[in-house]
Protein backbone atom coordinates (compact mmCIF):
# COMPACT_ATOMS: atom_id res chain seq x y z
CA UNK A 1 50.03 -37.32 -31.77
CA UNK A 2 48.46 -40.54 -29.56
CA UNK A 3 45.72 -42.84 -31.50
CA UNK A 4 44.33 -45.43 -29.32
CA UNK A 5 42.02 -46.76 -31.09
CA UNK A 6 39.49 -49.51 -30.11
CA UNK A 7 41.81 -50.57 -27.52
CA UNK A 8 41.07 -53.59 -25.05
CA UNK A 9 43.43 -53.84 -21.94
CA UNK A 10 43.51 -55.95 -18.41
CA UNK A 11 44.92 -55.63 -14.83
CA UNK A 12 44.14 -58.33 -12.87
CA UNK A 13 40.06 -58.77 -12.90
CA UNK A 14 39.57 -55.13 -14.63
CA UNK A 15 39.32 -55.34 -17.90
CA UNK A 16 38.54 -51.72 -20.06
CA UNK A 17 37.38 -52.51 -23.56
CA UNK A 18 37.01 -50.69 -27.25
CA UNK A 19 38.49 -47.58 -25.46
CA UNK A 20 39.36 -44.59 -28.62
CA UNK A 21 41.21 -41.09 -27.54
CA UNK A 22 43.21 -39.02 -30.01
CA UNK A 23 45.45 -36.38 -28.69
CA UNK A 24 46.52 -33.81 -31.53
CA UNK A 25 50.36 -33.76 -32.01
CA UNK A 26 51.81 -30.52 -29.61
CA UNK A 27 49.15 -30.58 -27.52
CA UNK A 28 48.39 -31.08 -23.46
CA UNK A 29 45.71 -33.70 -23.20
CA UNK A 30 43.99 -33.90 -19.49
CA UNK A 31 42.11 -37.35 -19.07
CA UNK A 32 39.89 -37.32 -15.33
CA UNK A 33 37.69 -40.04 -13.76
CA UNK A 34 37.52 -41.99 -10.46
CA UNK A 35 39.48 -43.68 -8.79
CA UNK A 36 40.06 -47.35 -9.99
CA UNK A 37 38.35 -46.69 -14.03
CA UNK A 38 41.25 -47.76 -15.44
CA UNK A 39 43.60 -44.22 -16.11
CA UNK A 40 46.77 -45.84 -15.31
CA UNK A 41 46.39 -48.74 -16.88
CA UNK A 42 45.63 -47.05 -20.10
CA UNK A 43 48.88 -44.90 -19.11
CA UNK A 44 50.94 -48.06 -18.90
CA UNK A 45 49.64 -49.83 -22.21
CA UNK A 46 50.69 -46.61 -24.40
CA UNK A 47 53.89 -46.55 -22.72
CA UNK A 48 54.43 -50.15 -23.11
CA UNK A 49 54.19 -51.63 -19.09
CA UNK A 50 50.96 -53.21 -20.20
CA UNK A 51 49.69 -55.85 -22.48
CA UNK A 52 46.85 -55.13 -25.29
CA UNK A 53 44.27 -57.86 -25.48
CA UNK A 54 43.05 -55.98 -28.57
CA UNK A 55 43.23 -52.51 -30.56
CA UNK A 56 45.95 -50.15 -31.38
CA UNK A 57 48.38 -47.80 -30.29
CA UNK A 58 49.49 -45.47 -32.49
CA UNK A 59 52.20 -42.66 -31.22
CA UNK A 60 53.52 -39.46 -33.84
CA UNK A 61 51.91 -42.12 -36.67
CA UNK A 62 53.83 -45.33 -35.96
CA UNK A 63 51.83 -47.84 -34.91
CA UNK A 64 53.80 -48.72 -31.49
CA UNK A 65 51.16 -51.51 -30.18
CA UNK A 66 53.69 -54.42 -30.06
CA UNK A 67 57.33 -52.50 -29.23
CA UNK A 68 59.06 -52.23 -25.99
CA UNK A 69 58.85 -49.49 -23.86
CA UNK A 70 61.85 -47.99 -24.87
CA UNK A 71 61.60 -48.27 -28.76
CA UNK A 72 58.23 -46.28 -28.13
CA UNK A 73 59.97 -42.40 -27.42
CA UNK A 74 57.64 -42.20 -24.35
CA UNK A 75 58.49 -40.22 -21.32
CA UNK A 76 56.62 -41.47 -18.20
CA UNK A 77 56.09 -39.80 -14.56
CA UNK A 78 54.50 -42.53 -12.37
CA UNK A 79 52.20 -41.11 -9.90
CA UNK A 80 55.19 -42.53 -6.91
CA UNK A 81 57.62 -40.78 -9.30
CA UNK A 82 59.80 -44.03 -8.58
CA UNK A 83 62.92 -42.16 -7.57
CA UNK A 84 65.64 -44.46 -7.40
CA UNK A 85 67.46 -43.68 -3.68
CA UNK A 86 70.89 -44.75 -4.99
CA UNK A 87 70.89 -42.74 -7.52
CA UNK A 88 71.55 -38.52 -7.58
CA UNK A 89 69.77 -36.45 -9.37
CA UNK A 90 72.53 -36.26 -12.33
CA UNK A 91 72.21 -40.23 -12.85
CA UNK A 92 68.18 -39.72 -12.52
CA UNK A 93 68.63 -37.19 -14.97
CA UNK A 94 71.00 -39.55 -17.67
CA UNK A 95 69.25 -42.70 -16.67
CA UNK A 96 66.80 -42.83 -20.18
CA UNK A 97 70.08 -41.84 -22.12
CA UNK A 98 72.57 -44.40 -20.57
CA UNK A 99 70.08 -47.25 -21.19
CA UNK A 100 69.94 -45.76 -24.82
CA UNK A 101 73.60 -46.00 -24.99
CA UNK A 102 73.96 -41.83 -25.88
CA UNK A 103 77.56 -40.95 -25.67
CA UNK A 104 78.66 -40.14 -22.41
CA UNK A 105 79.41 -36.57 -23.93
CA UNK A 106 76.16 -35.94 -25.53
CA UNK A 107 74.79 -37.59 -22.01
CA UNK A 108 76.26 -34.94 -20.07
CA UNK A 109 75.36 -31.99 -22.42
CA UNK A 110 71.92 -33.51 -22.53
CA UNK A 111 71.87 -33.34 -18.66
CA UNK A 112 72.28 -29.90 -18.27
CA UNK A 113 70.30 -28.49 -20.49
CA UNK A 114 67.23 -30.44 -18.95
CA UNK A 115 68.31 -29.34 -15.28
CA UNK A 116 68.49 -25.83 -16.64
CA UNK A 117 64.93 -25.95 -17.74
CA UNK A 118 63.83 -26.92 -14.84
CA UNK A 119 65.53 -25.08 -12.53
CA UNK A 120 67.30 -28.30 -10.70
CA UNK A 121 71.32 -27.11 -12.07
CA UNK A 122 71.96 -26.95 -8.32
CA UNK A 123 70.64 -30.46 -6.98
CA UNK A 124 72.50 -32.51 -9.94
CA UNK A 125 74.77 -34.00 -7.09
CA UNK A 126 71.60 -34.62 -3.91
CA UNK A 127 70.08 -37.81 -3.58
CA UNK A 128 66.25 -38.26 -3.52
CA UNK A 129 66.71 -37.97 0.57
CA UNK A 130 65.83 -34.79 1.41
CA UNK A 131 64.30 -32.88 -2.01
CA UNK A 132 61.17 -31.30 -1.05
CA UNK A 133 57.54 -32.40 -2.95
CA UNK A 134 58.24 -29.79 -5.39
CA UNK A 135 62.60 -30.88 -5.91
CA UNK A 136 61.77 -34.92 -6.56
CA UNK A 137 58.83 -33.56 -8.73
CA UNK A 138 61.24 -31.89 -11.40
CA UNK A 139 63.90 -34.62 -10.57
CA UNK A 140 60.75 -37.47 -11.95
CA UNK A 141 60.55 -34.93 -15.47
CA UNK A 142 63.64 -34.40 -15.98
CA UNK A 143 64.22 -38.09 -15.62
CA UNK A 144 60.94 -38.36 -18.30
CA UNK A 145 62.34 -35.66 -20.57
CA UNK A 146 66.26 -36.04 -21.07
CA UNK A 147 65.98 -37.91 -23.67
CA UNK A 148 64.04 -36.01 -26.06
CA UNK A 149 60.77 -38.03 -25.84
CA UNK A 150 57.80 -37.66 -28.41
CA UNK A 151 55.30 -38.11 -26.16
CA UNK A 152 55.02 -37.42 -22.26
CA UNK A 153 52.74 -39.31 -19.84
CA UNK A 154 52.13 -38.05 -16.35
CA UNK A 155 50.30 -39.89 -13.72
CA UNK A 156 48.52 -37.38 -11.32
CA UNK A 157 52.06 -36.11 -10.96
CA UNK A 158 50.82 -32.89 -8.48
CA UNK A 159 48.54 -34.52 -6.32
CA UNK A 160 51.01 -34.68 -3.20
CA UNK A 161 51.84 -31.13 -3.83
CA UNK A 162 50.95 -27.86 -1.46
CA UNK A 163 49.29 -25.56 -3.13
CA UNK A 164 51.65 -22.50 -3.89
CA UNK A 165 53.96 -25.57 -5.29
CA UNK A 166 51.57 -26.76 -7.85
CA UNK A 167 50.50 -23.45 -8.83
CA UNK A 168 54.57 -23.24 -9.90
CA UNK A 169 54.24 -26.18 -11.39
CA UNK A 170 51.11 -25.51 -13.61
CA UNK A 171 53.95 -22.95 -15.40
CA UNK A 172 56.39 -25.03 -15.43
CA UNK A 173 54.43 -28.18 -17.22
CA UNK A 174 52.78 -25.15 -18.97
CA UNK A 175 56.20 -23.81 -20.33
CA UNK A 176 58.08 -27.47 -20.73
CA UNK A 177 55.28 -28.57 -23.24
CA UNK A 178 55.65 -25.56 -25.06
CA UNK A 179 59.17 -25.13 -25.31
CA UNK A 180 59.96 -28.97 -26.37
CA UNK A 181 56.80 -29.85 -28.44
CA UNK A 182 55.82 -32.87 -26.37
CA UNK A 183 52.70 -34.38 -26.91
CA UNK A 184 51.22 -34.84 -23.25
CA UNK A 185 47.98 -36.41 -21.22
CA UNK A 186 48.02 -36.08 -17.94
CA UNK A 187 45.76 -38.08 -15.47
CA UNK A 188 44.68 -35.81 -12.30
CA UNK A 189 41.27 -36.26 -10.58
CA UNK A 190 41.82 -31.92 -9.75
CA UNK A 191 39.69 -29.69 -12.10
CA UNK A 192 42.11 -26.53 -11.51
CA UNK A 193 44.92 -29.16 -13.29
CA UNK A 194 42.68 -29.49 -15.78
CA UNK A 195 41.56 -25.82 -16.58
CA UNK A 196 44.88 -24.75 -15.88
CA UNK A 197 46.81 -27.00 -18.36
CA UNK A 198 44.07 -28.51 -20.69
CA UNK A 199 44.55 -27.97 -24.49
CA UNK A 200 41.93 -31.29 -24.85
CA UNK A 201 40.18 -32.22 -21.88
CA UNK A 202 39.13 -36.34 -21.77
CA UNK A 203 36.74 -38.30 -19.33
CA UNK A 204 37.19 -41.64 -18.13
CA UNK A 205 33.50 -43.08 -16.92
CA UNK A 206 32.20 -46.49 -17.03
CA UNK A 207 34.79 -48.04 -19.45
CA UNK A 208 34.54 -45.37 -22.16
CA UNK A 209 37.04 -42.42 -22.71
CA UNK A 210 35.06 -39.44 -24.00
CA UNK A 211 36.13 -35.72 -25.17
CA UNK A 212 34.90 -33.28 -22.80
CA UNK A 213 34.76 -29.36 -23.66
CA UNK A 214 37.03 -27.63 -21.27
CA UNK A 215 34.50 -25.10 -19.79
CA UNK A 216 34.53 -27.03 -16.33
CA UNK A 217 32.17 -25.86 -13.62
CA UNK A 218 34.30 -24.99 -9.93
């Protein structure tokens, strides 16, 4: 589950205020609005990149407000996906566990079980160079999931997607929450994303963050 409640957060001159959204625990929470209302910010305070002025976070019923990022058990896909170009997809894929300090064997068991799901088994030893939209995509999740997160944030993580790739990827998000449980919200400014994926659908409009029913006109 994610409890914001009441939350007050800056970025430079923006500041959002009083801003509420529950997202039930298990469920794929969509939150839409224009460009510049504050999504990602709100996205980085619950994961911990971004200081609350006031409010609370509150994440599976722990009250995570004043914790680092990584005592939080968030998994978060920046809307750059932020692939490191050192680094192959294997070490993308153990980065969240190293930095945990999992054993190296539970680390590499860990691994391929999370390129299995999605589908990357054969790319563990590529670099960023090269993977297609669709490749550095599931590289960015697996990265966000290999540790066994209890929440997952995603940043408009199809916008720079064709659109027979993010049609596959609507299953695969689709069949990742389902099979690990993950709570979810996921920014996009695309109402397809939002039918297609929605469990609770959220709007982001002049500073407040309101439930929306998920019958969305075309």
């Amino acid at each position: 589950m994610v409890e914001v409640e009441n939350l007050t957060i800056r970025s430079g001159a923006f500041v959002a205020s009083r801003l509420t959204l529950r997202i039930e625990g298990g469920s794929y929470g969509v939150l839409m609005g224009k460009t510049g209302c504050g999504k990602t910010t709100l996205l980085e305070a619950i994961c911990g990149l971004r200081s609350v002025l006031e409010g609370s976070i509150r994440l599976c019923g722990r009250d995570v407000t004043r914790l680092r990022p990584a005592e939080r058990q968030v998994g978060y896909v920046p809307q750059d996906l932020a692939l490191f170009p050192t680094m192959s997809v294997r070490e993308h894929l153990a980065f969240a566990l190293r930095v945990r300090r999992v054993p190296a064997a539970e680390t590499d068991r860990r691994v391929a079980i999370t390129a299995e799901m999605l589908g990357i088994s054969h790319l563990l030893e590529r670099m960023p160079q090269g993977l297609s939209g669709g490749e550095a995509q599931r590289v960015a999740l697996g990265r966000a999931l290999a540790f066994q997160p209890q929440v997952l944030l995603l940043d408009e993580p199809l916008s720079a997607l064709d659109d027979d790739t993010r049609q596959d990827m609507y299953q695969l998000l689709r069949d990742l929450q389902r099979r690990t449980g993950v709570t979810t919200l996921h920014v996009t400014h695309s109402r397809s994303e939002a039918r297609a994926l929605a469990d609770q659908l959220f709007r982001f409009d002049k500073g407040v963050v309101q439930q929306q029913t998920l019958d969305l006109p075309d």
